[in-house]
Protein backbone atom coordinates (compact mmCIF):
# COMPACT_ATOMS: atom_id res chain seq x y z
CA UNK A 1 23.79 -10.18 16.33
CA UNK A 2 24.70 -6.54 17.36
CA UNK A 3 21.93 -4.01 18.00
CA UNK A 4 22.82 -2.04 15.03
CA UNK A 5 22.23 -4.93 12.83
CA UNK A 6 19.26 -5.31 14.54
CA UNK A 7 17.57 -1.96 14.20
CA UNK A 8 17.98 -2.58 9.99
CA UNK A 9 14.58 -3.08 8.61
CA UNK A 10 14.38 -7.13 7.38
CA UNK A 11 11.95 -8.11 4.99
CA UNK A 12 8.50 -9.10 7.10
CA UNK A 13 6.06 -6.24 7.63
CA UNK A 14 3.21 -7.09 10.36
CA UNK A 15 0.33 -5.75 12.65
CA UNK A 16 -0.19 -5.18 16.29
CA UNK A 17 -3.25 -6.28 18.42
CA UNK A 18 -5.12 -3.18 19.68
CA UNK A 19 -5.17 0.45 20.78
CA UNK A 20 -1.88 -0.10 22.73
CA UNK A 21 1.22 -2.05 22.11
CA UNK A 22 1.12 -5.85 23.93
CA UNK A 23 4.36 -7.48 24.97
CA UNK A 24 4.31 -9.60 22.07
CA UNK A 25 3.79 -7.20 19.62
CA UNK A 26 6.68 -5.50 21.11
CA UNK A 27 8.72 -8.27 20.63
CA UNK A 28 7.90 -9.12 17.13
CA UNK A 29 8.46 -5.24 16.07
CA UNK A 30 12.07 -6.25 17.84
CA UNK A 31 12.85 -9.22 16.04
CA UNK A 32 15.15 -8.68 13.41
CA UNK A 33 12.94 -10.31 10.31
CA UNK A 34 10.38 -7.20 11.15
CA UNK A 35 10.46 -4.98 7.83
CA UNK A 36 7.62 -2.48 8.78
CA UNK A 37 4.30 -2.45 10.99
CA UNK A 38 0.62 -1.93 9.28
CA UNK A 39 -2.28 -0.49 11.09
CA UNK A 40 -5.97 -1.43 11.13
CA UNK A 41 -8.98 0.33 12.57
CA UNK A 42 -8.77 -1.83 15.75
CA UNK A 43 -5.68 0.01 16.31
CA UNK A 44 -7.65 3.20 16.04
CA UNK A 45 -9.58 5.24 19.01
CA UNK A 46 -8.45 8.55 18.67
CA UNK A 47 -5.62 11.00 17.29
CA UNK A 48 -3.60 11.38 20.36
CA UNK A 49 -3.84 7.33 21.21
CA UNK A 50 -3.01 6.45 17.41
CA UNK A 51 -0.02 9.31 17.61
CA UNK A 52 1.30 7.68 21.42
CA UNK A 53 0.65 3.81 19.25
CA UNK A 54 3.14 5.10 16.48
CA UNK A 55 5.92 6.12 19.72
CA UNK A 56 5.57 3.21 21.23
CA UNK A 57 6.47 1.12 17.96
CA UNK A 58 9.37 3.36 16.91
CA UNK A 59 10.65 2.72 20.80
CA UNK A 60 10.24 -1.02 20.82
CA UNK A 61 12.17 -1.12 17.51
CA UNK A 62 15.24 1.56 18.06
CA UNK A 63 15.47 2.25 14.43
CA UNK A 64 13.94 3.25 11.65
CA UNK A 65 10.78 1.24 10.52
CA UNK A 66 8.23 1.64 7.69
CA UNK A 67 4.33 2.55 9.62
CA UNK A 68 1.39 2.12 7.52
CA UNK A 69 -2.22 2.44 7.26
CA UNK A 70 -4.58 2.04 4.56
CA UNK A 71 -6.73 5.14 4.27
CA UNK A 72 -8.00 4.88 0.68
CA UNK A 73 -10.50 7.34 0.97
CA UNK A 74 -14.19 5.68 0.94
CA UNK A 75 -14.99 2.12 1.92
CA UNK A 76 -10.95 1.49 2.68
CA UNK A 77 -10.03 4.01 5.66
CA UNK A 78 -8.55 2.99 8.82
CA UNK A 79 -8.68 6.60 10.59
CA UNK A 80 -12.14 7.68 11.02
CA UNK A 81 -13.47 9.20 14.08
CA UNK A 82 -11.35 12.81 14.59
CA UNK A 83 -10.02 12.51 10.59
CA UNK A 84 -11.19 13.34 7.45
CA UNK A 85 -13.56 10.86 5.58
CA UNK A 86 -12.28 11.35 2.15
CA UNK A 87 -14.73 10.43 -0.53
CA UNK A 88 -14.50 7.09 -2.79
CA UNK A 89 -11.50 7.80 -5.48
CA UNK A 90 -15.08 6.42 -7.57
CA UNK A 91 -16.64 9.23 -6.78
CA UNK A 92 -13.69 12.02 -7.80
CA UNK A 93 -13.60 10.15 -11.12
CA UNK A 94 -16.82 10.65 -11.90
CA UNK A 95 -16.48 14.40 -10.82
CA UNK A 96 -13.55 14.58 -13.41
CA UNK A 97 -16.04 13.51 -15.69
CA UNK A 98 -18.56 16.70 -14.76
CA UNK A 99 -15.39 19.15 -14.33
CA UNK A 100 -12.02 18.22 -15.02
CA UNK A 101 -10.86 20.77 -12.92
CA UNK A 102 -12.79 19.84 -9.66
CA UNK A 103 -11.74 16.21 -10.43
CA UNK A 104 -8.20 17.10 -10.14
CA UNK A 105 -8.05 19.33 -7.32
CA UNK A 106 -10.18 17.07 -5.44
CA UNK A 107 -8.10 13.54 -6.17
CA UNK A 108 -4.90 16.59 -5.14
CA UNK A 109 -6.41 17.53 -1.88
CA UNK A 110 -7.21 13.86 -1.31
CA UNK A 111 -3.61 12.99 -1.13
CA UNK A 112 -3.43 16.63 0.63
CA UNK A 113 -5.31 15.30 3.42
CA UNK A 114 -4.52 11.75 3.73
CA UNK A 115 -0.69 13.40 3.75
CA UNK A 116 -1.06 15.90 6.27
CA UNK A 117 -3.29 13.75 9.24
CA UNK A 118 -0.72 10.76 8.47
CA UNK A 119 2.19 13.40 9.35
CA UNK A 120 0.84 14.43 12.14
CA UNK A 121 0.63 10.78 13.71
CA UNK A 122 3.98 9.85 12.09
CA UNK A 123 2.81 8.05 10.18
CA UNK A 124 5.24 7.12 7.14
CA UNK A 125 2.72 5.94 4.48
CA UNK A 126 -0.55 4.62 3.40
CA UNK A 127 -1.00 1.79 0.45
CA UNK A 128 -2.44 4.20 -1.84
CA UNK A 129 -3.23 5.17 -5.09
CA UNK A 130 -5.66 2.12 -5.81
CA UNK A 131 -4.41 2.14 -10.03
CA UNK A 132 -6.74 -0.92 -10.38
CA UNK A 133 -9.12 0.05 -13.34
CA UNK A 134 -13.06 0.26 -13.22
CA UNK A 135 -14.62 -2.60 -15.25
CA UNK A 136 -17.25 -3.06 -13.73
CA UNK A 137 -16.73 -6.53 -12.71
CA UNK A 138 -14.84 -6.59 -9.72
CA UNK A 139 -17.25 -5.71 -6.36
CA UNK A 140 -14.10 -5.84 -4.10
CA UNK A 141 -12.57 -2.93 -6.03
CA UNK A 142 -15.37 -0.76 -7.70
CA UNK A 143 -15.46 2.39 -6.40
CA UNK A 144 -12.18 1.93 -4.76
CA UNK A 145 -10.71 2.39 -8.83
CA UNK A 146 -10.70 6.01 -10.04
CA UNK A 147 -11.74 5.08 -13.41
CA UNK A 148 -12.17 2.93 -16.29
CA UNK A 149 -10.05 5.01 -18.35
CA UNK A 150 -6.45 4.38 -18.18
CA UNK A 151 -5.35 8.03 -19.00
CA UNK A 152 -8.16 9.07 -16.55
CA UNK A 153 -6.97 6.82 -13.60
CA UNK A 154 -3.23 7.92 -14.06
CA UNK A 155 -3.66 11.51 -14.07
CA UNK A 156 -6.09 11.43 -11.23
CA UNK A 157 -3.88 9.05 -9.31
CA UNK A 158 -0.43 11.45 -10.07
CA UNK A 159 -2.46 13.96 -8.54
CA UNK A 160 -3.28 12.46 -5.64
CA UNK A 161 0.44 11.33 -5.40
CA UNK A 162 1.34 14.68 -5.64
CA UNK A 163 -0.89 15.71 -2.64
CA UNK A 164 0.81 12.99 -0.58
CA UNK A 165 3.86 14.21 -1.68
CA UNK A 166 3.81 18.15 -0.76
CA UNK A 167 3.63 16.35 2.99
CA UNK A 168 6.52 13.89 2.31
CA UNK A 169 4.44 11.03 2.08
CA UNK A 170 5.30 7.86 0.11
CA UNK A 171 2.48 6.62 -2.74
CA UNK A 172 2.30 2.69 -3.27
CA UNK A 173 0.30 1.74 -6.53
CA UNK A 174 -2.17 -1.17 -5.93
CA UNK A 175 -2.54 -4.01 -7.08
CA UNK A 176 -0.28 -4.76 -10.07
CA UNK A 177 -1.28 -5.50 -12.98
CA UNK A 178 -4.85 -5.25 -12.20
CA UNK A 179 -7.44 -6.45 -9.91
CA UNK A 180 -10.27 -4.44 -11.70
CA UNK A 181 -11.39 -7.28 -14.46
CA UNK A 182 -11.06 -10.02 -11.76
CA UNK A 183 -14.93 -10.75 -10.47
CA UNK A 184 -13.31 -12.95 -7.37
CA UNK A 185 -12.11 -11.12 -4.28
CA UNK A 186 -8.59 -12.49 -3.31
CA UNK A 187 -9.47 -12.00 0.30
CA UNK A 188 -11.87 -14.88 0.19
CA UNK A 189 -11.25 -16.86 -3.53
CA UNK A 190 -8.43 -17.10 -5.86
CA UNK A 191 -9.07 -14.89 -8.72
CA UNK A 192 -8.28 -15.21 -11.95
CA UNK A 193 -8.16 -12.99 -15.37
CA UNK A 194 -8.46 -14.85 -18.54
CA UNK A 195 -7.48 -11.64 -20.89
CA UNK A 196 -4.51 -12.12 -23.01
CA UNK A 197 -1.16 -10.36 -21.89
CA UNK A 198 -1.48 -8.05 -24.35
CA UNK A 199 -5.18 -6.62 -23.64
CA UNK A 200 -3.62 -6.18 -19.88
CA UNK A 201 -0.66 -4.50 -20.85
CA UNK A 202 -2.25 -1.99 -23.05
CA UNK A 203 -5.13 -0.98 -20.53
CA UNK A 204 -4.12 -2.03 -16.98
CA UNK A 205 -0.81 -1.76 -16.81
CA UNK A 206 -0.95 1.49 -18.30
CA UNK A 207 -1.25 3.89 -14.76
CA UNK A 208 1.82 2.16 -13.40
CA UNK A 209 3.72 2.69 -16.98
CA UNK A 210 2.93 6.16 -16.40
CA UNK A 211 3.79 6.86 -12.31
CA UNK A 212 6.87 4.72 -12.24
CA UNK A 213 8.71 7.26 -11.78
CA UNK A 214 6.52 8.97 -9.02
CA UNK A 215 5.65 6.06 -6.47
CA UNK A 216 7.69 4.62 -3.41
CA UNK A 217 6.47 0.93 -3.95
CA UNK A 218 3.77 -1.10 -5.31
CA UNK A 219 1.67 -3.77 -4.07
CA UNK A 220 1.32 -6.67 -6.55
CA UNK A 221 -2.61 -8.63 -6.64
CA UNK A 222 -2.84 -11.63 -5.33
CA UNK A 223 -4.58 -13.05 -9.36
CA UNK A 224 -3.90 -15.61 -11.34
CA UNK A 225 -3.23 -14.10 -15.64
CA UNK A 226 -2.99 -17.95 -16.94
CA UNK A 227 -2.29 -16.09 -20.32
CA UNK A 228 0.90 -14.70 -18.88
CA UNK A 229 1.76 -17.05 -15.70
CA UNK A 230 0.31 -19.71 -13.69
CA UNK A 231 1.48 -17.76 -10.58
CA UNK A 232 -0.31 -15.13 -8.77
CA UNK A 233 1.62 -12.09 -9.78
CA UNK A 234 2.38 -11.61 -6.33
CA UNK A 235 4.49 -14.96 -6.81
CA UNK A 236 5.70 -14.37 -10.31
CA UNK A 237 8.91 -13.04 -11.79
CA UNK A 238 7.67 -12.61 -14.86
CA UNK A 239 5.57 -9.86 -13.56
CA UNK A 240 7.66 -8.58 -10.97
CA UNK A 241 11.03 -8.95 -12.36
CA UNK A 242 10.21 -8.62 -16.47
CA UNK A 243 7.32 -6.60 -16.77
CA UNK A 244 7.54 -4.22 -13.64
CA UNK A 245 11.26 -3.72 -13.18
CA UNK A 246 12.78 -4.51 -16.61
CA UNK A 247 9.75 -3.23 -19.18
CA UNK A 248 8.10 -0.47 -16.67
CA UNK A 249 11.41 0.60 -15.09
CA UNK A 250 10.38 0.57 -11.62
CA UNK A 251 12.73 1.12 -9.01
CA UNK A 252 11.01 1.55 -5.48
CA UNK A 253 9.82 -1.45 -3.01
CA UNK A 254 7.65 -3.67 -4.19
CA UNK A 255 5.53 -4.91 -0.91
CA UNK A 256 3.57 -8.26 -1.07
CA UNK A 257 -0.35 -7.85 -0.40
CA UNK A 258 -1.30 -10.60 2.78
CA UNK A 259 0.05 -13.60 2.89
CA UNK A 260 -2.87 -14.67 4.70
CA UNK A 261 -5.39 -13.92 2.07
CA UNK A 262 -7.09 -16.91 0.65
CA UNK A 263 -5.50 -16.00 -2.98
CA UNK A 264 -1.99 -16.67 -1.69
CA UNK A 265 -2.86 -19.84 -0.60
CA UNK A 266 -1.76 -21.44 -3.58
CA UNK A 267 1.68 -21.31 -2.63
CA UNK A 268 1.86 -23.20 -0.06
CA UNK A 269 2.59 -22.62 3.57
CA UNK A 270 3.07 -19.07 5.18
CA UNK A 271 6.98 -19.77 4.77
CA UNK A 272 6.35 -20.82 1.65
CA UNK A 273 4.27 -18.01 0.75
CA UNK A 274 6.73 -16.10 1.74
CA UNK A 275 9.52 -17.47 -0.03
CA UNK A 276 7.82 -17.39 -2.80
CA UNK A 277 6.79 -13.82 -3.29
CA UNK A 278 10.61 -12.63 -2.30
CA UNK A 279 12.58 -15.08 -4.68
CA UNK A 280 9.77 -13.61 -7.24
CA UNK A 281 11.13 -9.99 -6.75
CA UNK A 282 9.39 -8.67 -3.09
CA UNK A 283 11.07 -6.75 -1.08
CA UNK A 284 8.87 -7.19 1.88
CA UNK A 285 5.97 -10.09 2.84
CA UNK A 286 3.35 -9.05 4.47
CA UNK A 287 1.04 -10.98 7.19
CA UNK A 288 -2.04 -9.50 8.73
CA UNK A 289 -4.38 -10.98 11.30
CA UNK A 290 -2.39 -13.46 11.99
CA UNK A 291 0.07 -13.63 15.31
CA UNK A 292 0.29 -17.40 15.00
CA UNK A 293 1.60 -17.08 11.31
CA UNK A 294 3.81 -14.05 12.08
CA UNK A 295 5.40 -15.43 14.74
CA UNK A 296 6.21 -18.54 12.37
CA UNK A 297 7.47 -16.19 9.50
CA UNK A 298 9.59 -14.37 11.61
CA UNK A 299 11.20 -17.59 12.84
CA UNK A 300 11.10 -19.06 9.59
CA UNK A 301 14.89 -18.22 8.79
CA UNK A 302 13.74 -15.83 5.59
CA UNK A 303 17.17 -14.17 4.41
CA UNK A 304 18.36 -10.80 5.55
CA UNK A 305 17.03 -8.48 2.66
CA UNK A 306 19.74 -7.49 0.24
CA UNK A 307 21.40 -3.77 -0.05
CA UNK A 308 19.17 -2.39 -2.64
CA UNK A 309 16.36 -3.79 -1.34
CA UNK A 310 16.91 -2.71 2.28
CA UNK A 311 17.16 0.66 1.22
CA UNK A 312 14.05 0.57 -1.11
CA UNK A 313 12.27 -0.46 2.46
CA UNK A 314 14.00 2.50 4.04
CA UNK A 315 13.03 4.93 1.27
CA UNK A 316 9.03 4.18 2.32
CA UNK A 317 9.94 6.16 5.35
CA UNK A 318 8.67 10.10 5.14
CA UNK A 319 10.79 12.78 3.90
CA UNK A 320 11.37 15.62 5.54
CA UNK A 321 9.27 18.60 4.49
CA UNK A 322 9.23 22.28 5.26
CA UNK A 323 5.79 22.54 6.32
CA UNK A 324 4.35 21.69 10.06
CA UNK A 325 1.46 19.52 10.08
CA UNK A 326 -0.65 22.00 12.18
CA UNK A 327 -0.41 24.14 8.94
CA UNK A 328 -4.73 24.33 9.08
CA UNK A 329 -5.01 26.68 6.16
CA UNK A 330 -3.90 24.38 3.48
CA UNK A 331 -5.72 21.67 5.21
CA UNK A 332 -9.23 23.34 5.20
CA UNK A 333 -8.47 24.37 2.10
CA UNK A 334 -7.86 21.02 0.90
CA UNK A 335 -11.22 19.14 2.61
CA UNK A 336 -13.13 22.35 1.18
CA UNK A 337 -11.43 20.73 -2.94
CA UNK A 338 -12.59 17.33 -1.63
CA UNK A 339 -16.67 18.68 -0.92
CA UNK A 340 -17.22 18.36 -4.39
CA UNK A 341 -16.95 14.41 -4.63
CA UNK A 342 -18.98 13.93 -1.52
């Protein structure tokens, strides 16, 4: 295999140990399965070391390579000490509800933020908005959700997209159709939503009918709809392939959530898993916290990733922009929009 085949993107996105990059993370990043790298908080001491983490990747890789992080805003951020804590996308709903026009520049200068500090470690994207809505019934997402209201959640999510955006930051919507009615966390159980297709459709689905057009990927939930599909729609074409790319229109990457996550158990082994969500319509699997089971995924013979969907994996990379992250006016500016929600 020649090293420019090599440094294309494949289809298996993966995490590194700690604060600096091991040999063996270095030579996973290398193999040619590797489709992107996620961060955690154990990969996080400061600005500088999470900045000289990011270099080292891009150099053990020689190409270019989707690097992630999921910085939510409240309960779910990775960057913490030296970064802005960004309130609970909870918390700027309800806001919206007090002053619609506090909401929106807040869930704005959310994405702002979260844009800007990624930028600045080069990073190329975070798995955010959460579209999941807030029924009050699912403790894993609750506050995570911007709302209950479909119109509400959309708008406020577009906003935040477009705060991402002004930095050149790719938005992934999470977790299609909806983890919000689901009681069960799919970390830990294998949820399931009893609702008939239609009921999901008209409420759920709804934020992602409406930021199609505007998001890089999204990031399908790891939930059982027996009304639509005995699959997980993680593992299901009927939700990947007929409702998100042929009724929705979607386009951009759609990126498995973890493989190792007791609600994708049901398919099998990790190749299996894996085989499973791409022949459903993923463009990338992803396995966290788990060397043992990357190292068998990458060596699992998964198929090179096909044209369309290589460059769908390229396309989460950041986009040039003609602003410097050390631009501190808009930032203050922005964490001042975001005091409101605190």
């Amino acid at each position: 295999m020649s090293s420019a085949r090599r440094r294309e993107p494949g289809s298996v996105m993966l995490d590194v140990a700690g604060l600096e990059l091991e040999r063996a993370d270095a030579d996973r990043i290398a193999h040619p399965a590797c489709g992107g790298v996620i961060l955690f908080a154990r990969n996080v001491g400061s600005p500088r070391q999470v900045a000289e983490l990011v270099a080292a990747i891009r150099e053990a890789r020689g190409g270019p390579l989707p690097i992630c992080i999921d910085q939510e805003g409240g309960r779910v951020q990775r960057l913490r000490t030296g970064f802005t804590q960004v309130p609970a996308m909870g918390a700027i709903g309800r806001l919206y509800d007090c002053d619609a026009r506090a909401g929106r520049e807040a869930a704005r200068a959310a994405g702002s933020v979260i844009g800007r500090e990624l930028r600045a470690l080069d990073l190329d994207f975070s798995f955010t908005p959460v579209l999941d809505l807030d029924w009050g019934r699912s403790a894993v997402i609750g506050d995570r959700a911007f709302h209950g209201d479909p119109g509400t959640a959309a708008l406020l999510a577009g906003d935040l997209l477009d705060g991402l955006a002004a930095w050149g930051v790719a938005g992934i919507g999470k977790h299609f159709p909806g983890h919000g009615y689901a009681g069960d966390d799919s970390h830990v159980a294998i949820p399931t939503d009893e609702r008939p297709l239609e009921q999901i459709i008209a409420a759920d689905v709804e934020p992602y009918a409406r930021l199609c057009d505007r998001m890089a990927g999204v990031m399908p939930a790891h939930v059982i709809y027996p009304q639509a599909d005995p699959h997980p729609a993680g593992f299901s074409r009927f939700w990947l392939q007929t409702v998100l790319r042929q009724r929705l229109g979607f386009s951009g990457a759609i990126l498995s959530d973890d493989l190792a996550m007791e609600g994708a158990s049901v398919a099998g082994s990790i190749r299996a898993r894996a085989q499973a969500a791409l022949e459903a319509g993923c463009d990338v699997a992803l396995i966290c916290n788990r060397p043992d089971l990357a190292d068998e995924l990458l060596d699992a013979g998964l198929p090179d990733p096909a044209p369309e969907s290589r460059a769908r994996i390229l396309a989460l990379c950041a986009r040039p922009v003609a602003r410097s992250p050390g631009d501190d006016v808009d930032w203050l500016q922005a964490r001042a929009a975001l005091e409101p929600a605190r």
